[in-house]
C-alpha atoms as a PDB file:
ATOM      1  CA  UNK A   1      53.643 109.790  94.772  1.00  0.00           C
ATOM      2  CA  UNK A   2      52.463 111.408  97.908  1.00  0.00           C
ATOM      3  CA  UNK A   3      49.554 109.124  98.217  1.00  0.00           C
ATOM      4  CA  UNK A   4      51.712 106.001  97.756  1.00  0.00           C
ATOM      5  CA  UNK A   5      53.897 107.019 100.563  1.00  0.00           C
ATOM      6  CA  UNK A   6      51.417 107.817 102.711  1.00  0.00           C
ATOM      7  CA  UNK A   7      49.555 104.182 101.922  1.00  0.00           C
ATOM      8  CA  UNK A   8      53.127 102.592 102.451  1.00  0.00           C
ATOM      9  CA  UNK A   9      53.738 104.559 106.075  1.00  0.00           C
ATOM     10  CA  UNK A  10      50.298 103.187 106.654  1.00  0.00           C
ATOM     11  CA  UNK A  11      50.859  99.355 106.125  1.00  0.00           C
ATOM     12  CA  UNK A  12      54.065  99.678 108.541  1.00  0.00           C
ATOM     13  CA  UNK A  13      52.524 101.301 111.443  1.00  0.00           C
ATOM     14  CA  UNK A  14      49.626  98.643 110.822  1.00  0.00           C
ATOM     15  CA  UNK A  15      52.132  96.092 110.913  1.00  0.00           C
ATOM     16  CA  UNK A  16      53.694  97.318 114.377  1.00  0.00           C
ATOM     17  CA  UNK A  17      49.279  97.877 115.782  1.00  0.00           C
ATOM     18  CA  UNK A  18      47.988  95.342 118.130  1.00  0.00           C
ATOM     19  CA  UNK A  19      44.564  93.929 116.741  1.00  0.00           C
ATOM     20  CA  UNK A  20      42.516  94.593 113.520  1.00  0.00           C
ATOM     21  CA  UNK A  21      40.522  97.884 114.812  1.00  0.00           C
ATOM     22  CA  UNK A  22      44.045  99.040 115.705  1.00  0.00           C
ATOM     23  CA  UNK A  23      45.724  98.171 112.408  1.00  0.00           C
ATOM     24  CA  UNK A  24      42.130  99.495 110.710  1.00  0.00           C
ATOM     25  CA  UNK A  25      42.778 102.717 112.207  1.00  0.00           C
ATOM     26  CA  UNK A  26      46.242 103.473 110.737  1.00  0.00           C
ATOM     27  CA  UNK A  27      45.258 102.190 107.521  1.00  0.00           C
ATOM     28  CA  UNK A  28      42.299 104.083 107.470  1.00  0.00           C
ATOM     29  CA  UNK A  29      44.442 107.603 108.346  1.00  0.00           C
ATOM     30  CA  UNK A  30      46.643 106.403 105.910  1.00  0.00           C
ATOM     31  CA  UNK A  31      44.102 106.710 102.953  1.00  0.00           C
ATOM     32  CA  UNK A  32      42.405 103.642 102.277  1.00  0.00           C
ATOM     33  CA  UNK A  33      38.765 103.662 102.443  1.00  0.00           C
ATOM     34  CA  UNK A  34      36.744 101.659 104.847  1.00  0.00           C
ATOM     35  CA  UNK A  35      36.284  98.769 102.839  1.00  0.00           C
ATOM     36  CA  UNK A  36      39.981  98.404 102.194  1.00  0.00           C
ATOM     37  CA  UNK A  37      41.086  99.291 105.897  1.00  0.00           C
ATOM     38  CA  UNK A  38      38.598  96.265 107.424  1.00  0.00           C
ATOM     39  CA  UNK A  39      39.597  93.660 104.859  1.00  0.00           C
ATOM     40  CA  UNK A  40      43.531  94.291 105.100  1.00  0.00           C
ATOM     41  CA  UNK A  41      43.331  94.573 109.103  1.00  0.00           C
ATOM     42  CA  UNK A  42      41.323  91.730 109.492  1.00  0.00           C
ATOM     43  CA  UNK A  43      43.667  89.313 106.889  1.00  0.00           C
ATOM     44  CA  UNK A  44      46.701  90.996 106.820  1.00  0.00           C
ATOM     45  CA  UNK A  45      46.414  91.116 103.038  1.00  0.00           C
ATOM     46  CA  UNK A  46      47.458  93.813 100.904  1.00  0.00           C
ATOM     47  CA  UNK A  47      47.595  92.465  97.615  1.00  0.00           C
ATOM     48  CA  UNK A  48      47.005  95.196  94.548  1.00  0.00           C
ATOM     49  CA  UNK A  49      43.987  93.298  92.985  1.00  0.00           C
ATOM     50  CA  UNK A  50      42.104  92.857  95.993  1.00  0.00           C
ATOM     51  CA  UNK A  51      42.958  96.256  97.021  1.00  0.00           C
ATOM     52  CA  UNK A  52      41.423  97.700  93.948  1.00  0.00           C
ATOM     53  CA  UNK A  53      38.574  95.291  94.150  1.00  0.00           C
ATOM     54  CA  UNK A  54      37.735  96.595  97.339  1.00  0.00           C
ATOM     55  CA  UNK A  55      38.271  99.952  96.425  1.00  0.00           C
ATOM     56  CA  UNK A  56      34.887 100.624  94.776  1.00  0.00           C
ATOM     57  CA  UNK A  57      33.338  99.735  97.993  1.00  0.00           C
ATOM     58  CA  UNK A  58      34.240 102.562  99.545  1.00  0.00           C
ATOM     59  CA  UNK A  59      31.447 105.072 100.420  1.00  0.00           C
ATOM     60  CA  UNK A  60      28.896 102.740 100.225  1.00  0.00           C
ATOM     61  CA  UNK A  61      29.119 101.069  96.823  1.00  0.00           C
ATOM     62  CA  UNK A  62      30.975 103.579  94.142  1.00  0.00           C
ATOM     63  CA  UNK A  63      29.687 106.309  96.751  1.00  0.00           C
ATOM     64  CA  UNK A  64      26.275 105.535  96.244  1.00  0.00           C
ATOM     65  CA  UNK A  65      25.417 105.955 100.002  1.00  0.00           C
ATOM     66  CA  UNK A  66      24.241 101.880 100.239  1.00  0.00           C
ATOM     67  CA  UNK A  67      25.668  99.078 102.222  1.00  0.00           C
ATOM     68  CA  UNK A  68      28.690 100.669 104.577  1.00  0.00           C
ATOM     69  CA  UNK A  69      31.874  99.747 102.703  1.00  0.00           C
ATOM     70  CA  UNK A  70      33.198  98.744 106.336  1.00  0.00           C
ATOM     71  CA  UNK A  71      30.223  95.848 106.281  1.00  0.00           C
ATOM     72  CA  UNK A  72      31.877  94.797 102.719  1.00  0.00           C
ATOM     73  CA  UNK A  73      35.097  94.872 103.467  1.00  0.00           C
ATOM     74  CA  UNK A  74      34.268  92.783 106.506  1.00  0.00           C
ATOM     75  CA  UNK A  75      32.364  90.474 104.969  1.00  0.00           C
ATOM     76  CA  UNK A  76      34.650  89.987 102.295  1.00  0.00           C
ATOM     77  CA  UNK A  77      37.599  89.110 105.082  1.00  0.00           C
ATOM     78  CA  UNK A  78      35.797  86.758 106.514  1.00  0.00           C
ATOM     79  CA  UNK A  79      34.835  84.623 102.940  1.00  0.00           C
ATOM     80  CA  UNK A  80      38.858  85.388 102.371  1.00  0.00           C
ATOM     81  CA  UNK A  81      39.117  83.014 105.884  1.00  0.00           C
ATOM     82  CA  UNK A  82      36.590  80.278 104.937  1.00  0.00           C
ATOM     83  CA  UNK A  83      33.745  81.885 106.878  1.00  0.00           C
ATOM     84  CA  UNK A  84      31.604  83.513 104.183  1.00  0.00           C
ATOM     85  CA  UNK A  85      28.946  81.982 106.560  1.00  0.00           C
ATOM     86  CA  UNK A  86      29.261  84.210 108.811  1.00  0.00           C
ATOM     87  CA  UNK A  87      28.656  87.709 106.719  1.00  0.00           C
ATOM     88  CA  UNK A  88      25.200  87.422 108.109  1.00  0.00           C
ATOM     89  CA  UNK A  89      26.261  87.620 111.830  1.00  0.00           C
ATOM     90  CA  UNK A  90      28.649  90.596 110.722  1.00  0.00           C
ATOM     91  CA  UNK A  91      25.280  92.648 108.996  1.00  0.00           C
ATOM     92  CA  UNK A  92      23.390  91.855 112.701  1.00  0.00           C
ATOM     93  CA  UNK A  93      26.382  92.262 114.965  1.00  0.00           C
ATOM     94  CA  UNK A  94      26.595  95.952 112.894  1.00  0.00           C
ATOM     95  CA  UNK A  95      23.396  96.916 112.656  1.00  0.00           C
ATOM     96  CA  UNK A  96      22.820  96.188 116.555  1.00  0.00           C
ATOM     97  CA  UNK A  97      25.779  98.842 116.955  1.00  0.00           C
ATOM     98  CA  UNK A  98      25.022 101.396 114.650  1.00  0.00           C
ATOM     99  CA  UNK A  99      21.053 101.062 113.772  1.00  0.00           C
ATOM    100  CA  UNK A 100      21.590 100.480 109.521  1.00  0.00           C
ATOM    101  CA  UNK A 101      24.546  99.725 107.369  1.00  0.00           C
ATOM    102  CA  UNK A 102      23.372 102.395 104.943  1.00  0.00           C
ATOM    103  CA  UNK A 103      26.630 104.624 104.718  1.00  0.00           C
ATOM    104  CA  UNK A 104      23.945 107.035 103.881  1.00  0.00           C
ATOM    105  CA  UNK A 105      22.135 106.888 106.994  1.00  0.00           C
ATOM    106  CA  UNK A 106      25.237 106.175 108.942  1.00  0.00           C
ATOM    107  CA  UNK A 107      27.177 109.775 107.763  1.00  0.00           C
ATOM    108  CA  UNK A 108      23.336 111.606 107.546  1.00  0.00           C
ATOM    109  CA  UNK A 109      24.505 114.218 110.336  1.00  0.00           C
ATOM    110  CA  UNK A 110      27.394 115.094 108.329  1.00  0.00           C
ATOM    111  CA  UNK A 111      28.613 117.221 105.663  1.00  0.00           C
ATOM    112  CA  UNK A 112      30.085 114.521 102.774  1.00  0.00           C
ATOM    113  CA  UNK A 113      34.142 114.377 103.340  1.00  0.00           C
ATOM    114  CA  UNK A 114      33.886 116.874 105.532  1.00  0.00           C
ATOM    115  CA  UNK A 115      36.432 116.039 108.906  1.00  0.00           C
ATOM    116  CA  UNK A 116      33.520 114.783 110.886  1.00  0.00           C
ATOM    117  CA  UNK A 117      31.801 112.690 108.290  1.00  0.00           C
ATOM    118  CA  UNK A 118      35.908 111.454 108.085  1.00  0.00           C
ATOM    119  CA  UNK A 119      36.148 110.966 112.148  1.00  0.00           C
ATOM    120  CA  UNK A 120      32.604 109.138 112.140  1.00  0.00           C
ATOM    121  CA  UNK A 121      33.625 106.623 108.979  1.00  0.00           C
ATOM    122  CA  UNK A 122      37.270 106.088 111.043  1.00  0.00           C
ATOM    123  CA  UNK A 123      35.275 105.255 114.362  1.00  0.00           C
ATOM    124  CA  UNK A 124      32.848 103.162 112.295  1.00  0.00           C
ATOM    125  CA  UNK A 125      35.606 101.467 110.096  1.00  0.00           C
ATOM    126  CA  UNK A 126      37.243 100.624 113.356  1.00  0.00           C
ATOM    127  CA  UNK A 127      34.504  98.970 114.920  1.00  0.00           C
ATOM    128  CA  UNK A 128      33.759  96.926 112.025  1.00  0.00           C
ATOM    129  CA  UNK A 129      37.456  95.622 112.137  1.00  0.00           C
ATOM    130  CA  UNK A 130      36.859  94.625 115.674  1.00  0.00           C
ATOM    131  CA  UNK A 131      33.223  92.735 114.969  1.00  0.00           C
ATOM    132  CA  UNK A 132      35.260  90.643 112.391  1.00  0.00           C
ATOM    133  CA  UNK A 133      38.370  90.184 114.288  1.00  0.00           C
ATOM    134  CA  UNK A 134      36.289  88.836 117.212  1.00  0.00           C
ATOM    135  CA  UNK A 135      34.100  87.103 114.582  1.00  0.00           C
ATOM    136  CA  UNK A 136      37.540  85.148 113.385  1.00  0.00           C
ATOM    137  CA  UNK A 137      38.166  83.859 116.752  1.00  0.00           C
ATOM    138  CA  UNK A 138      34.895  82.308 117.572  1.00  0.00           C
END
């Protein structure tokens, strides 16, 4: 009950943010995981099935420390737009930024869900939103 509150609080202050690392933020503090903050910011979707599709993203793939759930959720917005092409330039644009887009080796210096391995995957969800937004417009 709690939880879906907190999601729905979430949407409406992402509704009222200006751009997709904005609206990625709120979501993001409003308990969606990385993959499912990028992909709703970034298409304004926030339909149940792809929410729970995007859901085991999170953490890296089921929390398996691989590919940054941010880069999936950001890749999947942009197929979602017609530009599954450009997934590629996402993976480059990110890993120029951040050096891997292994969640493992992104959140290395950090204790697992601890509230700096939280502030590091809300600054790197954020960024990711704003890679794809910018990606959308070119």
């Amino acid at each position: 009950m709690i939880g879906a509150m907190r999601r729905r609080r979430a949407r409406k202050l992402a509704a009222a943010a200006n751009g997709c690392a904005e609206k990625a933020a709120a979501l993001f503090d409003g308990g969606y995981n990385c993959a499912q903050a990028v992909l709703q910011a970034t298409t304004g979707r926030s339909d149940p099935e792809l929410l729970a599709m995007a859901a085991a993203f999170g953490g890296g793939i089921g929390a398996s420390g691989c590919l940054c759930g941010a880069v999936t959720g950001g890749v999947m917005a942009l197929s979602l737009s017609g530009q599954a092409e450009r997934g590629g330039q996402l993976v480059a644009t990110f890993r120029e930024e951040f050096r891997t887009t292994c969640c493992r080796g992104l959140s290395k210096d950090y204790r697992w869900l601890s509230s700096e391995h939280k502030t590091n995957c809300r600054r790197i969800t954020v960024a990711a939103a704003g890679m794809v937004e910018k990606l959308l417009k070119t």
